[in-house]
PDB file of N, CA and C in Angstrom:
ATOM      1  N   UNK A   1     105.658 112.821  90.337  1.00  0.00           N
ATOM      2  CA  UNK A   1     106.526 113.975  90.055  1.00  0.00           C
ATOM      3  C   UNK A   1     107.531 114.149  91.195  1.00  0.00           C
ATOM      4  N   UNK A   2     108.717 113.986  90.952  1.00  0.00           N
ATOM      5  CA  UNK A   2     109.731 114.336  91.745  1.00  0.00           C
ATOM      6  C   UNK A   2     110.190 115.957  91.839  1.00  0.00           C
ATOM      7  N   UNK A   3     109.678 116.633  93.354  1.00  0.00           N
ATOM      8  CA  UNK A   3     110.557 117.906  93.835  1.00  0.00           C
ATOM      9  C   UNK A   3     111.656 117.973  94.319  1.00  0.00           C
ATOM     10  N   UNK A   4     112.122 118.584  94.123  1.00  0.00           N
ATOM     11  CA  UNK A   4     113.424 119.146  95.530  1.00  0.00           C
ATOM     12  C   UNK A   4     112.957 119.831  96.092  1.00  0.00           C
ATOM     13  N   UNK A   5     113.328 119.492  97.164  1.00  0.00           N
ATOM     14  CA  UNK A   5     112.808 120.170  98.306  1.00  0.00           C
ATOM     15  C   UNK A   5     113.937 121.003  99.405  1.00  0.00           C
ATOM     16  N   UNK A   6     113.784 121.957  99.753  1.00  0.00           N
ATOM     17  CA  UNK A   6     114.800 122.250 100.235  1.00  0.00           C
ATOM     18  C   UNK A   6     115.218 121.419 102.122  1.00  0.00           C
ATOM     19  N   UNK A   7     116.515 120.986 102.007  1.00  0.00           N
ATOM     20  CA  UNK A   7     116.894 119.996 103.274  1.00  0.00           C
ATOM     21  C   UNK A   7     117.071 118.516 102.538  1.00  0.00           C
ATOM     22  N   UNK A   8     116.338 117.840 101.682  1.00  0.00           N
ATOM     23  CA  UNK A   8     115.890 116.778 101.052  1.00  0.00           C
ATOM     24  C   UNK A   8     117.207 116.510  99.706  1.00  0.00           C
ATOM     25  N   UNK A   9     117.505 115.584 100.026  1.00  0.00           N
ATOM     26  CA  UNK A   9     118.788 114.896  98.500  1.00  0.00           C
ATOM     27  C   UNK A   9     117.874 114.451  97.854  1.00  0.00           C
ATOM     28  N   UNK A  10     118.513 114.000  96.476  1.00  0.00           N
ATOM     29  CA  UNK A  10     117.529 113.264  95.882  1.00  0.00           C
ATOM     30  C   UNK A  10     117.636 112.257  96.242  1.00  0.00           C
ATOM     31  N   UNK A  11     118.403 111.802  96.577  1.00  0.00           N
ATOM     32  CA  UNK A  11     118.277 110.459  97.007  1.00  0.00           C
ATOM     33  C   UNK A  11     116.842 110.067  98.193  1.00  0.00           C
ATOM     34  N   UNK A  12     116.894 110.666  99.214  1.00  0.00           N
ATOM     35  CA  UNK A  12     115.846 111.227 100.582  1.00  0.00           C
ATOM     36  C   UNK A  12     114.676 110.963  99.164  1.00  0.00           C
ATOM     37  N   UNK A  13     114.709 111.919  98.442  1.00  0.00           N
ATOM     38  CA  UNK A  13     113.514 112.041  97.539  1.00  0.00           C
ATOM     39  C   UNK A  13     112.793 111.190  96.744  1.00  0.00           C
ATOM     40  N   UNK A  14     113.974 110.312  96.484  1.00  0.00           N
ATOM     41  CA  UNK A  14     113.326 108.998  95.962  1.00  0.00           C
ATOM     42  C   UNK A  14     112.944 108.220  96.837  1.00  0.00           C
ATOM     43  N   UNK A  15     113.755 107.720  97.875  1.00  0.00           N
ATOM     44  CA  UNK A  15     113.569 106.848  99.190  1.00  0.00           C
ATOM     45  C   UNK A  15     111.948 106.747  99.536  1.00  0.00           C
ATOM     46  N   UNK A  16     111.880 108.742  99.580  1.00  0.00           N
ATOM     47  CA  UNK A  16     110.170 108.899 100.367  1.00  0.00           C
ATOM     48  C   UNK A  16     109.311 108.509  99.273  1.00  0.00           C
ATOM     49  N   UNK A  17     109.600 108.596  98.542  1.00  0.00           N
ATOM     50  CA  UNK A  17     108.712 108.304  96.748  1.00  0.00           C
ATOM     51  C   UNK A  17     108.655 106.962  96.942  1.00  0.00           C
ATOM     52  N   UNK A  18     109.504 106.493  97.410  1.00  0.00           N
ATOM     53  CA  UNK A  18     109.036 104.475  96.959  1.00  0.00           C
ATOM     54  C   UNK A  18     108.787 104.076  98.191  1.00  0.00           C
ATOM     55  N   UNK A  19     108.456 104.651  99.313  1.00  0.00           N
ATOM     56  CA  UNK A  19     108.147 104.549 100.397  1.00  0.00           C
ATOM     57  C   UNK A  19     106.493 104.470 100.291  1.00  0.00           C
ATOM     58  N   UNK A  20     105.929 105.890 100.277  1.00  0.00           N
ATOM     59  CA  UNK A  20     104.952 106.597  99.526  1.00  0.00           C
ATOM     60  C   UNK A  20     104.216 105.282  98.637  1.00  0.00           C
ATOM     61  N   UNK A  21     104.792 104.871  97.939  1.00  0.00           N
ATOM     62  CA  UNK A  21     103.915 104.013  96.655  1.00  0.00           C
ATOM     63  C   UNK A  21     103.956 102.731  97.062  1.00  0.00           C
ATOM     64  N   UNK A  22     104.913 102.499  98.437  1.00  0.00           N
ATOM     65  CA  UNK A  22     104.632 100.752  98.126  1.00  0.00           C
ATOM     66  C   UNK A  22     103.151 100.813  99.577  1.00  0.00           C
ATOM     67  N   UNK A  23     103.296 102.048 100.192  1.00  0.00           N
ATOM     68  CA  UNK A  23     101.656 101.783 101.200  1.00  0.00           C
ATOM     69  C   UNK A  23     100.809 102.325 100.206  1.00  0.00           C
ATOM     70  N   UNK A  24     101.203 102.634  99.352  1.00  0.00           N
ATOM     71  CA  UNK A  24      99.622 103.124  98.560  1.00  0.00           C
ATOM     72  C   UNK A  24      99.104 102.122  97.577  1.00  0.00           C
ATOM     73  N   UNK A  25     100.346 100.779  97.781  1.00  0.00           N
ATOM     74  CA  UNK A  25     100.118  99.406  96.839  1.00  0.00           C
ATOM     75  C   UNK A  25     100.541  98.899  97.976  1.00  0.00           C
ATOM     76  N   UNK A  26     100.209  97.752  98.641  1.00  0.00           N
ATOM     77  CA  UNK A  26     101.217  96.981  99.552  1.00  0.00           C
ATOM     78  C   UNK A  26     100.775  95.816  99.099  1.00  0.00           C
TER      79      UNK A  26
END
């Protein structure tokens, strides 16, 4: 699930999201 967050683009938001999933798969 993607938030906005306040400070955070979406872009930032996706970045940390596929960041996030590739150590939780590496």
């Amino acid at each position: 699930m993607i938030i906005e967050a306040p400070g955070f683009s979406k872009d930032e938001v996706l970045l940390y999201a596929s960041l996030a999933s590739k150590q939780e798969n590496p």
